[in-house]
N, C-alpha and C. Protein backbone atom coordinates (compact mmCIF):
# COMPACT_ATOMS: atom_id res chain seq x y z
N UNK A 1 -80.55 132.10 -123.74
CA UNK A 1 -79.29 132.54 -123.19
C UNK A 1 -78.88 133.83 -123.90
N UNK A 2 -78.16 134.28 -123.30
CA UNK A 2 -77.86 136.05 -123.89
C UNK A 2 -76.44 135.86 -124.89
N UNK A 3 -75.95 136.89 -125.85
CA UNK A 3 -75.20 136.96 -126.31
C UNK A 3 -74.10 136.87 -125.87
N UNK A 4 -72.88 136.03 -125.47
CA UNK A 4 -71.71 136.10 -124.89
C UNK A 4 -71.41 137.24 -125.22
N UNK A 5 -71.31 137.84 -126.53
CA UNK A 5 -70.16 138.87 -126.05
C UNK A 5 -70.46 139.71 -125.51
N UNK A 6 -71.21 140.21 -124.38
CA UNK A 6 -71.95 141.19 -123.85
C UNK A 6 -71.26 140.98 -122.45
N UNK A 7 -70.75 140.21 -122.21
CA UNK A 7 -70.03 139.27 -120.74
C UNK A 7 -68.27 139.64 -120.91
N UNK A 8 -67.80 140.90 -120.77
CA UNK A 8 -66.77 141.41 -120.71
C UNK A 8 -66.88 142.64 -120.24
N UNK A 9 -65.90 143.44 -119.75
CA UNK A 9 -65.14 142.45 -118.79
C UNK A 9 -66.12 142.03 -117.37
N UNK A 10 -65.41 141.04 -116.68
CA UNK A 10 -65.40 140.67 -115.80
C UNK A 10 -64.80 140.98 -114.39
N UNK A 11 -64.96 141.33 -113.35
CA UNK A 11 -64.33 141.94 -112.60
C UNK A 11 -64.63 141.46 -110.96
N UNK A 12 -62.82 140.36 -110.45
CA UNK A 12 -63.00 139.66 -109.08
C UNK A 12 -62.92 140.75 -108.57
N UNK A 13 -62.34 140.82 -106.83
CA UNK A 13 -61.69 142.02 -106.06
C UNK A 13 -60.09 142.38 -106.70
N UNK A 14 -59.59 141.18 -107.34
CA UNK A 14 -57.92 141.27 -107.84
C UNK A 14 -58.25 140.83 -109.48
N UNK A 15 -58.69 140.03 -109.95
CA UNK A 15 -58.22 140.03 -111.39
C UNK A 15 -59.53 140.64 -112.08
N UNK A 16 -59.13 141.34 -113.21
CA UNK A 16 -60.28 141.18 -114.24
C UNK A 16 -59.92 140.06 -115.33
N UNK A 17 -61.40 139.61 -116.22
CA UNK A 17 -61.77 139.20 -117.08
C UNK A 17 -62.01 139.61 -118.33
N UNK A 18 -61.25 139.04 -119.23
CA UNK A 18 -61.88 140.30 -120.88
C UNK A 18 -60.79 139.48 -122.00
N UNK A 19 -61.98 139.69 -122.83
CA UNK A 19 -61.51 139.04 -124.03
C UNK A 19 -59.71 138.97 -124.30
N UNK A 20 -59.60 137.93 -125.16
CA UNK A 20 -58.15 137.45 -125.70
C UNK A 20 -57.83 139.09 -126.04
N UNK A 21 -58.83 139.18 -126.83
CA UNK A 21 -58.30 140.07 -127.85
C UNK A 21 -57.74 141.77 -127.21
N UNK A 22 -57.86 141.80 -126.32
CA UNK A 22 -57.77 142.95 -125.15
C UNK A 22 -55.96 143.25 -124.37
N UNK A 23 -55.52 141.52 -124.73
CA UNK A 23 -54.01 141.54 -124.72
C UNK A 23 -53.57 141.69 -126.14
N UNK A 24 -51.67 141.71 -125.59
CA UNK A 24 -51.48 141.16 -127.16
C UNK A 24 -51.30 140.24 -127.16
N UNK A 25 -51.06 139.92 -128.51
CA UNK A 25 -50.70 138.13 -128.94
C UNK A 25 -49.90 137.53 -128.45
N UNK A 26 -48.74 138.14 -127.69
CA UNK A 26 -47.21 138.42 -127.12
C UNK A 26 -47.56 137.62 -125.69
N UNK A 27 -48.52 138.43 -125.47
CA UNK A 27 -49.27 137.85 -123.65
C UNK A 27 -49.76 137.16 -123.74
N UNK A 28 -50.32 136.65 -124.20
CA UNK A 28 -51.72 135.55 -124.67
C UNK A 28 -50.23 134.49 -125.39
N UNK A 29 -49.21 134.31 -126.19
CA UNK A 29 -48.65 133.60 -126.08
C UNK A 29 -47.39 133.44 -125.26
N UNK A 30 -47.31 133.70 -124.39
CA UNK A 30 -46.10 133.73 -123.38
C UNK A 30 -46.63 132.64 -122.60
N UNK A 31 -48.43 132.69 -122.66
CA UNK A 31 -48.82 131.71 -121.45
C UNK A 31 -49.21 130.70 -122.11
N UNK A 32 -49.43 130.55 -123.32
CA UNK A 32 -49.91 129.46 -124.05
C UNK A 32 -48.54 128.89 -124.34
N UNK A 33 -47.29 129.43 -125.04
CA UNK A 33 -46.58 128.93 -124.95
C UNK A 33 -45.38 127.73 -123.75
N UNK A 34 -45.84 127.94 -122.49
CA UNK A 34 -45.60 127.40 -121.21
C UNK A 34 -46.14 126.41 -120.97
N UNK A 35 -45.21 125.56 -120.80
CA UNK A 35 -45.38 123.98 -120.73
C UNK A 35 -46.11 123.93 -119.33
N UNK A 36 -45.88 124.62 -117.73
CA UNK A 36 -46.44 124.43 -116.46
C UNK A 36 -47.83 124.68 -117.09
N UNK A 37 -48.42 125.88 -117.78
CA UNK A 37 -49.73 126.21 -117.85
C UNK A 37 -50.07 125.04 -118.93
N UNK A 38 -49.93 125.11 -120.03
CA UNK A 38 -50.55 123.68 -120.92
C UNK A 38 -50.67 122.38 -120.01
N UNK A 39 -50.19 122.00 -119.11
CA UNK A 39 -50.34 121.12 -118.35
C UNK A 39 -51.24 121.03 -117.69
N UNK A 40 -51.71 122.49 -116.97
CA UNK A 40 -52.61 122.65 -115.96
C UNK A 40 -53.93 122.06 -116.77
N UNK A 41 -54.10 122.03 -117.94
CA UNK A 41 -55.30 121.85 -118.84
C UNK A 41 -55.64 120.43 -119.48
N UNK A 42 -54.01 119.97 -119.35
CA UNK A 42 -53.89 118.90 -120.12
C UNK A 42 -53.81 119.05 -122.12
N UNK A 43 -53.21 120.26 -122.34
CA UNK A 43 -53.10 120.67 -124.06
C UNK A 43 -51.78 120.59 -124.00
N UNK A 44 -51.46 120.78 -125.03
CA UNK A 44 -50.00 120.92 -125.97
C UNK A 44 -49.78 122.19 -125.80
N UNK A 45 -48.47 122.34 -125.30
CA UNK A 45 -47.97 124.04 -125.35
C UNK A 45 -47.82 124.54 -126.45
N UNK A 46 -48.39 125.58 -127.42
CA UNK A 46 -48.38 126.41 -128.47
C UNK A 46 -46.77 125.76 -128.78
N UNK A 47 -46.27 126.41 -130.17
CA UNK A 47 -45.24 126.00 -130.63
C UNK A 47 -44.31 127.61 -131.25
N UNK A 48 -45.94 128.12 -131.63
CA UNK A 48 -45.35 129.08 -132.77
C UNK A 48 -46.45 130.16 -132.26
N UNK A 49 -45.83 131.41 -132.15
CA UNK A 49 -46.63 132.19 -132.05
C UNK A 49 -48.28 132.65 -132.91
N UNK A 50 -48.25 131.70 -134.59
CA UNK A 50 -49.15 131.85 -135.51
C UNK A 50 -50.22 130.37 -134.81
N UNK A 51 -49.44 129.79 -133.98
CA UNK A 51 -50.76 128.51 -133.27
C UNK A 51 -51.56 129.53 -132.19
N UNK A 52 -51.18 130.45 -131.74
CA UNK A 52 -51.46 131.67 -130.42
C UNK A 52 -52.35 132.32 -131.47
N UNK A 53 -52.37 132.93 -132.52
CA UNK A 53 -53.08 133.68 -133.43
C UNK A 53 -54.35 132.79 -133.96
N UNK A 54 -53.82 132.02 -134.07
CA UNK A 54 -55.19 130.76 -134.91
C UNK A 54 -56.03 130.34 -133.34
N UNK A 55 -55.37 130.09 -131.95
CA UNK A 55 -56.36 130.02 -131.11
C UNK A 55 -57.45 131.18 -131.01
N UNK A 56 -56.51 132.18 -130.49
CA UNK A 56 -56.94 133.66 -130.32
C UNK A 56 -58.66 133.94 -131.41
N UNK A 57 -58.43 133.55 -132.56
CA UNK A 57 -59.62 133.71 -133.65
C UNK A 57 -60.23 132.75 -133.32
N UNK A 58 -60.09 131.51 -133.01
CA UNK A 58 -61.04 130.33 -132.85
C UNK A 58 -61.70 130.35 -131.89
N UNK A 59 -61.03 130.71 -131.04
CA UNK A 59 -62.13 131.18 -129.71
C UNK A 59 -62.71 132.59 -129.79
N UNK A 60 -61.98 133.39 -130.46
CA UNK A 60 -63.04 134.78 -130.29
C UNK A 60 -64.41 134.01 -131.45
N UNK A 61 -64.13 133.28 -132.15
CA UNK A 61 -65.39 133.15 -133.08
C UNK A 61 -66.40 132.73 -132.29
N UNK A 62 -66.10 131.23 -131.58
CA UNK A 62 -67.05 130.59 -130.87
C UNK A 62 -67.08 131.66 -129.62
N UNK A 63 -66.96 132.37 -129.37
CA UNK A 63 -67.53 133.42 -128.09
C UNK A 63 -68.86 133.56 -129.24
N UNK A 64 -68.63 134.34 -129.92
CA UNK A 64 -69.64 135.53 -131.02
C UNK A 64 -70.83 133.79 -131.70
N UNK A 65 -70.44 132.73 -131.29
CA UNK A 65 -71.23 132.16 -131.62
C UNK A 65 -71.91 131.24 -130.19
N UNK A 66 -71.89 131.99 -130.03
CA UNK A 66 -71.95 131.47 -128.26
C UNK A 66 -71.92 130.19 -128.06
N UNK A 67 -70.95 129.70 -128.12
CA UNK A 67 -70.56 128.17 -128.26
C UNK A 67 -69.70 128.21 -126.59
N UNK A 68 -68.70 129.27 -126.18
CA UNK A 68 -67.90 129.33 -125.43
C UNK A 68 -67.77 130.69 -124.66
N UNK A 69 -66.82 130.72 -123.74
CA UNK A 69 -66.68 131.98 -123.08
C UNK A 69 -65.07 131.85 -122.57
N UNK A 70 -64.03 132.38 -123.23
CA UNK A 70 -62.84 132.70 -122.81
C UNK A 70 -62.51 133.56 -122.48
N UNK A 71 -61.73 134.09 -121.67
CA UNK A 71 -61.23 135.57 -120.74
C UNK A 71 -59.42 135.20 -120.68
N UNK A 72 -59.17 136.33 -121.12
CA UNK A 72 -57.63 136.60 -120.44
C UNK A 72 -57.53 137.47 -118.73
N UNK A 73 -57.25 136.87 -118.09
CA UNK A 73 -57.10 137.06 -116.70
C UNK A 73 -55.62 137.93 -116.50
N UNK A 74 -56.35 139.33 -115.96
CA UNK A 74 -54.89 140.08 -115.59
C UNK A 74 -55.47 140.58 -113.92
N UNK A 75 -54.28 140.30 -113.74
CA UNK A 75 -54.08 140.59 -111.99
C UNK A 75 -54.04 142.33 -112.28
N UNK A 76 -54.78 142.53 -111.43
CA UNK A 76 -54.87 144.54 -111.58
C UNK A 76 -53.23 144.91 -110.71
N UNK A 77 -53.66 144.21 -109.46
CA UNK A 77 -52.47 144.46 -109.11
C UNK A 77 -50.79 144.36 -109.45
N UNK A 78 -50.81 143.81 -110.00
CA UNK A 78 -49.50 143.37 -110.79
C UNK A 78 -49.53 143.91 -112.13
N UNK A 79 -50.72 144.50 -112.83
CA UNK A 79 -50.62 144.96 -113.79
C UNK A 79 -50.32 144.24 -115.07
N UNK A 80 -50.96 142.95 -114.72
CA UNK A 80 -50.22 142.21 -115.89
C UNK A 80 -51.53 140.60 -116.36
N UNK A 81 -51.49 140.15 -117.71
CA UNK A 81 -52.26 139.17 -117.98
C UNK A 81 -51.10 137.89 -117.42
N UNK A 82 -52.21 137.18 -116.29
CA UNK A 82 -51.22 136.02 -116.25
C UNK A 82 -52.06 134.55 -116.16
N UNK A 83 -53.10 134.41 -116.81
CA UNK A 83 -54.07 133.33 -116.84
C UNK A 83 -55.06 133.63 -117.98
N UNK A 84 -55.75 132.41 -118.21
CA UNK A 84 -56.83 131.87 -119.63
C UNK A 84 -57.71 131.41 -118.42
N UNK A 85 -58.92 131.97 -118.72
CA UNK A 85 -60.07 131.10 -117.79
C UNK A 85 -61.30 130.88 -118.95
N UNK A 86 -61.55 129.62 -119.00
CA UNK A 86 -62.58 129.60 -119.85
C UNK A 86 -63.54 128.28 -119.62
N UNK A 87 -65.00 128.79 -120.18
CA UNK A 87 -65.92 127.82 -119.73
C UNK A 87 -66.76 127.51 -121.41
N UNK A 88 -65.96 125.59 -120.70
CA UNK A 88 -66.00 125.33 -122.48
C UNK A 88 -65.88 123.70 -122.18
N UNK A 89 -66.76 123.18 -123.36
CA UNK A 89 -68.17 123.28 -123.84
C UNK A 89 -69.48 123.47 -122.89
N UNK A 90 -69.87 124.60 -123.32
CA UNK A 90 -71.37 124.96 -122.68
C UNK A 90 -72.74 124.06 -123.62
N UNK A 91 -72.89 123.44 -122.53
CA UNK A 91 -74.56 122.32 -123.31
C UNK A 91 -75.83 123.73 -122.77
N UNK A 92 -76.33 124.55 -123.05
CA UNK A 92 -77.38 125.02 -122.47
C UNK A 92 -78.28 124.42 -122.42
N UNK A 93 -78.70 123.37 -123.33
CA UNK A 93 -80.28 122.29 -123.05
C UNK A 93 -80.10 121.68 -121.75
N UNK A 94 -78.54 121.19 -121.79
CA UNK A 94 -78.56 120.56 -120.56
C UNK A 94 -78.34 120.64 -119.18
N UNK A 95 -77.90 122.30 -119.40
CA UNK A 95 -77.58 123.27 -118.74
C UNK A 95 -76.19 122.81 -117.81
N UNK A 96 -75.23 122.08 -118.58
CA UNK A 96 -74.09 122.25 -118.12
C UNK A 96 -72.89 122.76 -118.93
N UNK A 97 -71.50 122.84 -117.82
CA UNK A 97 -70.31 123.57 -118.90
C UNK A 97 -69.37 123.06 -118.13
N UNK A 98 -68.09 123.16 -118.83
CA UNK A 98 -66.81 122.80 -118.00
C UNK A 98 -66.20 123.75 -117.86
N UNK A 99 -65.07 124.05 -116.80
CA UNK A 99 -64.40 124.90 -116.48
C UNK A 99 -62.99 124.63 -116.84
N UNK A 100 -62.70 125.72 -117.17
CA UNK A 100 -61.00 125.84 -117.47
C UNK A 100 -60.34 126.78 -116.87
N UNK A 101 -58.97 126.91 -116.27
CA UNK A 101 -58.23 127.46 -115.80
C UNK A 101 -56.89 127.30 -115.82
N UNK A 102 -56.15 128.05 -116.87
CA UNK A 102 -54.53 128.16 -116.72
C UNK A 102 -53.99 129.37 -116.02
N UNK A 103 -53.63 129.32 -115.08
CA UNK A 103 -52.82 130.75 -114.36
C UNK A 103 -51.54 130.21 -113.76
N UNK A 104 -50.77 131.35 -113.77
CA UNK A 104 -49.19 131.42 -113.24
C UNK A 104 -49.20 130.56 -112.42
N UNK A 105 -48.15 129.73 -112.50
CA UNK A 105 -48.08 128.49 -111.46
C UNK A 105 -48.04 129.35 -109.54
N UNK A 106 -47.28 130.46 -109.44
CA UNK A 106 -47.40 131.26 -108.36
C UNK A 106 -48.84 131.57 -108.27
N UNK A 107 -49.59 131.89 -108.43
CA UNK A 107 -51.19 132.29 -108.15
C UNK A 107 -51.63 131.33 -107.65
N UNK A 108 -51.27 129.76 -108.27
CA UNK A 108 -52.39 128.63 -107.68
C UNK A 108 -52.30 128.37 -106.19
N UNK A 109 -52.91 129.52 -105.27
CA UNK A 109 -53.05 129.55 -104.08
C UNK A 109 -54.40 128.99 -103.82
N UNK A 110 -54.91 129.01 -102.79
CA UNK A 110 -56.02 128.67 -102.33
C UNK A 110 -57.13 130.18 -102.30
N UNK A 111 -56.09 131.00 -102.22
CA UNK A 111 -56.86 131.95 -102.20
C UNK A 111 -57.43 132.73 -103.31
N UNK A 112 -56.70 132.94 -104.79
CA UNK A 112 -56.81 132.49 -105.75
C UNK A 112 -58.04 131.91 -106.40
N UNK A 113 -58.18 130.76 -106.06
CA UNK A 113 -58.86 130.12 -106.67
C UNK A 113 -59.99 130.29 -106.06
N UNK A 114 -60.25 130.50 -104.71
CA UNK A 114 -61.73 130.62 -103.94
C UNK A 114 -62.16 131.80 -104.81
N UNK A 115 -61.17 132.74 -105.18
CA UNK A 115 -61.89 133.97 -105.78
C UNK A 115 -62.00 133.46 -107.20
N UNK A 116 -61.66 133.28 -107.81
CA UNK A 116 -61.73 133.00 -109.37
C UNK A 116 -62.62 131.48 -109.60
N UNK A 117 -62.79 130.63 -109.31
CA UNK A 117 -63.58 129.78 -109.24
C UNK A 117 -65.15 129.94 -108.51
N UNK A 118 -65.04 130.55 -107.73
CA UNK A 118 -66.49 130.67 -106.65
C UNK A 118 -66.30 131.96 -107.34
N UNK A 119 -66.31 132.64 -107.59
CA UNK A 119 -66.96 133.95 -108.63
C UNK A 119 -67.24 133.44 -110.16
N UNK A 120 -66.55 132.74 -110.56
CA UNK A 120 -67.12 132.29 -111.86
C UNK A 120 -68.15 131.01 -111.74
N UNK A 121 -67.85 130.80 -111.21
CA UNK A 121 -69.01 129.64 -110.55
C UNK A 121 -70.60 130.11 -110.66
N UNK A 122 -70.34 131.16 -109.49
CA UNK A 122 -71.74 131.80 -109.32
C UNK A 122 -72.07 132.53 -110.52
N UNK A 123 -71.02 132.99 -111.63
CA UNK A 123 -71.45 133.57 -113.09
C UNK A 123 -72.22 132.24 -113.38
N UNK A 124 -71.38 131.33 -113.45
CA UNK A 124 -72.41 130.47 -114.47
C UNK A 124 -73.58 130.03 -114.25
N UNK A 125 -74.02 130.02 -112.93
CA UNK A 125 -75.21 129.42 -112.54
C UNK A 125 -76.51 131.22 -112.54
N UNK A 126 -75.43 132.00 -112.51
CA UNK A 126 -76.56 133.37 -111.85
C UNK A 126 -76.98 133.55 -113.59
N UNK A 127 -75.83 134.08 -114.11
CA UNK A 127 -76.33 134.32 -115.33
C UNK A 127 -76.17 133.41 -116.66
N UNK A 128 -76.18 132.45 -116.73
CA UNK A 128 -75.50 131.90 -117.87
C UNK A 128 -77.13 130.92 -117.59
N UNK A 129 -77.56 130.67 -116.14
CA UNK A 129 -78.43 129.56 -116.09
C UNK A 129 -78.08 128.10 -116.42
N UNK A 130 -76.80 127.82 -116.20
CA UNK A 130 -76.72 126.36 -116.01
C UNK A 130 -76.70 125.96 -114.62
N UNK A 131 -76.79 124.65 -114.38
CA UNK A 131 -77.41 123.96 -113.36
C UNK A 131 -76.26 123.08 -113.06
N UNK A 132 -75.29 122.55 -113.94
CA UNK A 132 -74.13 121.62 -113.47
C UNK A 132 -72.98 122.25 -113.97
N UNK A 133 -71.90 122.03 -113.39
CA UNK A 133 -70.48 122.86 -113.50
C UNK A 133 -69.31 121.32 -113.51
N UNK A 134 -68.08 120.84 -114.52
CA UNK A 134 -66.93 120.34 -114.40
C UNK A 134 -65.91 121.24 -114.17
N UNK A 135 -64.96 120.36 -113.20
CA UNK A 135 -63.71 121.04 -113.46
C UNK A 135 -62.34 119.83 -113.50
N UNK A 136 -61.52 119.98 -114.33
CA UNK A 136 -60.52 119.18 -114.20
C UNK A 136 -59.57 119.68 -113.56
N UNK A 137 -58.80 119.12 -113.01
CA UNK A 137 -57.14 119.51 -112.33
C UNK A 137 -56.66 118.24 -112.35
N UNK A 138 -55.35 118.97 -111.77
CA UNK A 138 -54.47 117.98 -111.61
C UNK A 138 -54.62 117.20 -110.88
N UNK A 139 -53.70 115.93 -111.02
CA UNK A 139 -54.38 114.94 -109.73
C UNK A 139 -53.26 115.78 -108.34
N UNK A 140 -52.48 116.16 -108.67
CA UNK A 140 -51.18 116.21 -107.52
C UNK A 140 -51.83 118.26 -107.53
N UNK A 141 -52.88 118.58 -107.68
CA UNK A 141 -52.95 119.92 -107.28
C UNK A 141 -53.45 120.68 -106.05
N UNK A 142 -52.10 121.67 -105.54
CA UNK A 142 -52.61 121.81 -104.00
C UNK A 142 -53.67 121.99 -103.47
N UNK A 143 -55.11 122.49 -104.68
CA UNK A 143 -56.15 123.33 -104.29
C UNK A 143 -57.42 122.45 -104.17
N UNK A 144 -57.25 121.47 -104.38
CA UNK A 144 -58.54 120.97 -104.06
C UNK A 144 -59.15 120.67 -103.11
N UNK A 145 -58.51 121.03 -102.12
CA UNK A 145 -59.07 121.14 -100.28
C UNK A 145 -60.24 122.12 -101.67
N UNK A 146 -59.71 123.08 -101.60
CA UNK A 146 -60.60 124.52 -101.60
C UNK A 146 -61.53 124.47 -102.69
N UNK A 147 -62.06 123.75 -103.91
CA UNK A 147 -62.80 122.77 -104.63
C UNK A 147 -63.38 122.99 -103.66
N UNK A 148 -63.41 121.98 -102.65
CA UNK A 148 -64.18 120.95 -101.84
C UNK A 148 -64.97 121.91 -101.47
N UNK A 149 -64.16 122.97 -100.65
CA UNK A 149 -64.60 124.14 -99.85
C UNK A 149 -66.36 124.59 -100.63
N UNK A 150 -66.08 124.98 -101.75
CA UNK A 150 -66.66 126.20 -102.63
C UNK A 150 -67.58 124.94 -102.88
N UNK A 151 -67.53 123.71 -102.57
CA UNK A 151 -68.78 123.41 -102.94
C UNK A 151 -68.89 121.90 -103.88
N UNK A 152 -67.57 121.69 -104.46
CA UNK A 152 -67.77 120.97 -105.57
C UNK A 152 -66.75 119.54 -104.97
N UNK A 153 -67.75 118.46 -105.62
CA UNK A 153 -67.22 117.02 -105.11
C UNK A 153 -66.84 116.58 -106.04
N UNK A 154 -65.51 115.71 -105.99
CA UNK A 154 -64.40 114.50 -106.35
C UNK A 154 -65.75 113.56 -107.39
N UNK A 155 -65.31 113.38 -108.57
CA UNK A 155 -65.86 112.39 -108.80
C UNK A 155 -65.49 111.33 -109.40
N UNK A 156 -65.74 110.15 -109.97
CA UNK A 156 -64.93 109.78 -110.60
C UNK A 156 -64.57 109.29 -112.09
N UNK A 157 -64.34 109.28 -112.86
CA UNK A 157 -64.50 108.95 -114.63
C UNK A 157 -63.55 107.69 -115.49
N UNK A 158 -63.60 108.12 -116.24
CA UNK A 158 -62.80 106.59 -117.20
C UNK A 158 -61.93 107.06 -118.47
N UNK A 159 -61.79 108.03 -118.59
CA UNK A 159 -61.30 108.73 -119.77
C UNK A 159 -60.00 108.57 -119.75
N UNK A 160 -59.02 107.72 -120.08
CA UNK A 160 -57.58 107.26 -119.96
C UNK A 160 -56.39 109.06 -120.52
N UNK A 161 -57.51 109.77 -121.09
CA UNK A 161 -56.72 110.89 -121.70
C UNK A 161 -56.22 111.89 -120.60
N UNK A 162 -57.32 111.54 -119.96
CA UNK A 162 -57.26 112.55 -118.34
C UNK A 162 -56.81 111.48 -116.95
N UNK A 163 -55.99 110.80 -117.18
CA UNK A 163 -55.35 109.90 -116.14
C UNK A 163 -54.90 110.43 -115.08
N UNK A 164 -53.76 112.17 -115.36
CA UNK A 164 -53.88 112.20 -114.31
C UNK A 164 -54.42 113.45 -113.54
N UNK A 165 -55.61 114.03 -114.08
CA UNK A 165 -56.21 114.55 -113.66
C UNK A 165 -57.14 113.74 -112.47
N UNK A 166 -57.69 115.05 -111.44
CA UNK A 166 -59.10 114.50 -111.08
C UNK A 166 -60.43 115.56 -111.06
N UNK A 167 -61.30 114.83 -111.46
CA UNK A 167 -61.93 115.45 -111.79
C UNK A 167 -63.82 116.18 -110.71
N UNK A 168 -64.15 117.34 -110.45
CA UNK A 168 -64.75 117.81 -109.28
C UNK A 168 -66.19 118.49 -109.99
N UNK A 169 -67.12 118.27 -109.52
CA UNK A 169 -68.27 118.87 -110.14
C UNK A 169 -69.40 119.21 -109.03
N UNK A 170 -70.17 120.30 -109.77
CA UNK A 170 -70.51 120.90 -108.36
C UNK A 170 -72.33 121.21 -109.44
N UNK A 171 -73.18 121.14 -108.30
CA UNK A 171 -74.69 121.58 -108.79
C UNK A 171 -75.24 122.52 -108.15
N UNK A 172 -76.25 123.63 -109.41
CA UNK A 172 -76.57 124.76 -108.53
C UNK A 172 -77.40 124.71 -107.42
N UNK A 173 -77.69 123.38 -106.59
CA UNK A 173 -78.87 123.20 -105.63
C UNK A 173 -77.45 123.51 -104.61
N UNK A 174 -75.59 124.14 -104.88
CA UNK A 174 -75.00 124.47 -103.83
C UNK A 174 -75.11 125.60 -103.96
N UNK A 175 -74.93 126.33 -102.52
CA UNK A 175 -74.74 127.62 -102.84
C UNK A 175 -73.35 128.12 -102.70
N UNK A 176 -72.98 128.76 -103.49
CA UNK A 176 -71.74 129.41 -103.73
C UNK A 176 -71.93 131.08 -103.33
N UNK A 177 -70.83 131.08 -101.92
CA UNK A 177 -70.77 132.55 -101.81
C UNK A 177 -69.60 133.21 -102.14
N UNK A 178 -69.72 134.36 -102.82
CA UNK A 178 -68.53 135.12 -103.11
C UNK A 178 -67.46 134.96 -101.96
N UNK A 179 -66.34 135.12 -102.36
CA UNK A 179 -65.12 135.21 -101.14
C UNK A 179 -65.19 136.88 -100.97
N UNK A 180 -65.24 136.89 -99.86
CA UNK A 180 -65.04 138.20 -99.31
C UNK A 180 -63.12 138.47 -99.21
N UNK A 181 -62.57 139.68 -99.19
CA UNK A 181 -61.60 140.09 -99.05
C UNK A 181 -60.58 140.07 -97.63
């Protein structure tokens, strides 16, 4: 597998991708600090801007140790960082990873997500070479028609921590096509 940090930025038709460290700490905790987005994940909303600083390093480390891959997500158009997308824990033997996604509760459109999910999707399978993909959400989240869409099926688990999530996983024998504009 190649060096993560070589995988910046990233670039949909509307958001780019690129390291924490590319915002400030200010942006990167405005959204960590937000109880709607910590939810979307199922974490604890930051407390203190120095818990935003201690993430910020913990994940830039495990990037540089290619353990992980986190991106701060800024809408070009809006000019602004308003999502964490990250794919974490990556097994490469086993060639799977989970997906993460916190963005502005306004973004979680369908449309949205066809682009930011089915583009990172096809990252992970084109270049990363894994073969199986998780994703958690919410159980009550509007988008999982569009999951379905891009490819990836409902499954089901036992993990009482993630109650009320549900949880969708998808294999590269699908094919995932970019969303066109």
């Amino acid at each position: 597998m190649e060096q993560f940090e070589k995988y910046h930025p990233i670039m949909t038709p509307r958001f780019t991708f690129d390291w924490l460290t590319t915002a400030t700490v200010k942006e990167i905790f405005a959204l960590r600090h937000d109880p709607q987005l910590a939810a979307q994940t199922n974490r604890p909303a930051d407390d203190t801007i120095n818990q935003t600083v201690d993430y910020i390093s913990q994940t830039m480390l495990a990037i540089m140790r290619n353990q992980q891959l986190t991106w701060a997500v800024s809408d070009r158009e809006a000019g602004k960082v308003v999502g964490i997308f990250a794919i974490a824990p990556i097994d490469a033997d086993a060639g799977q990873a989970g997906l993460h996604l916190e963005i502005q509760p306004d973004l979680l459109t369908a449309a949205t997500i066809r682009e930011i999910i089915g583009h990172m999707s096809a990252f992970c399978f084109a270049e990363l070479g894994l073969s199986s993909l998780t994703i958690w959400v919410p159980a009550n989240a509007p988008y999982q028609d569009t999951l379905v869409t891009l490819g990836y099926k409902a499954d089901s688990f036992t993990d009482s921590d993630y109650a009320d999530f549900d949880l969708y996983q998808i294999s590269r024998s699908v094919s995932i096509t970019p969303p066109t504009k």
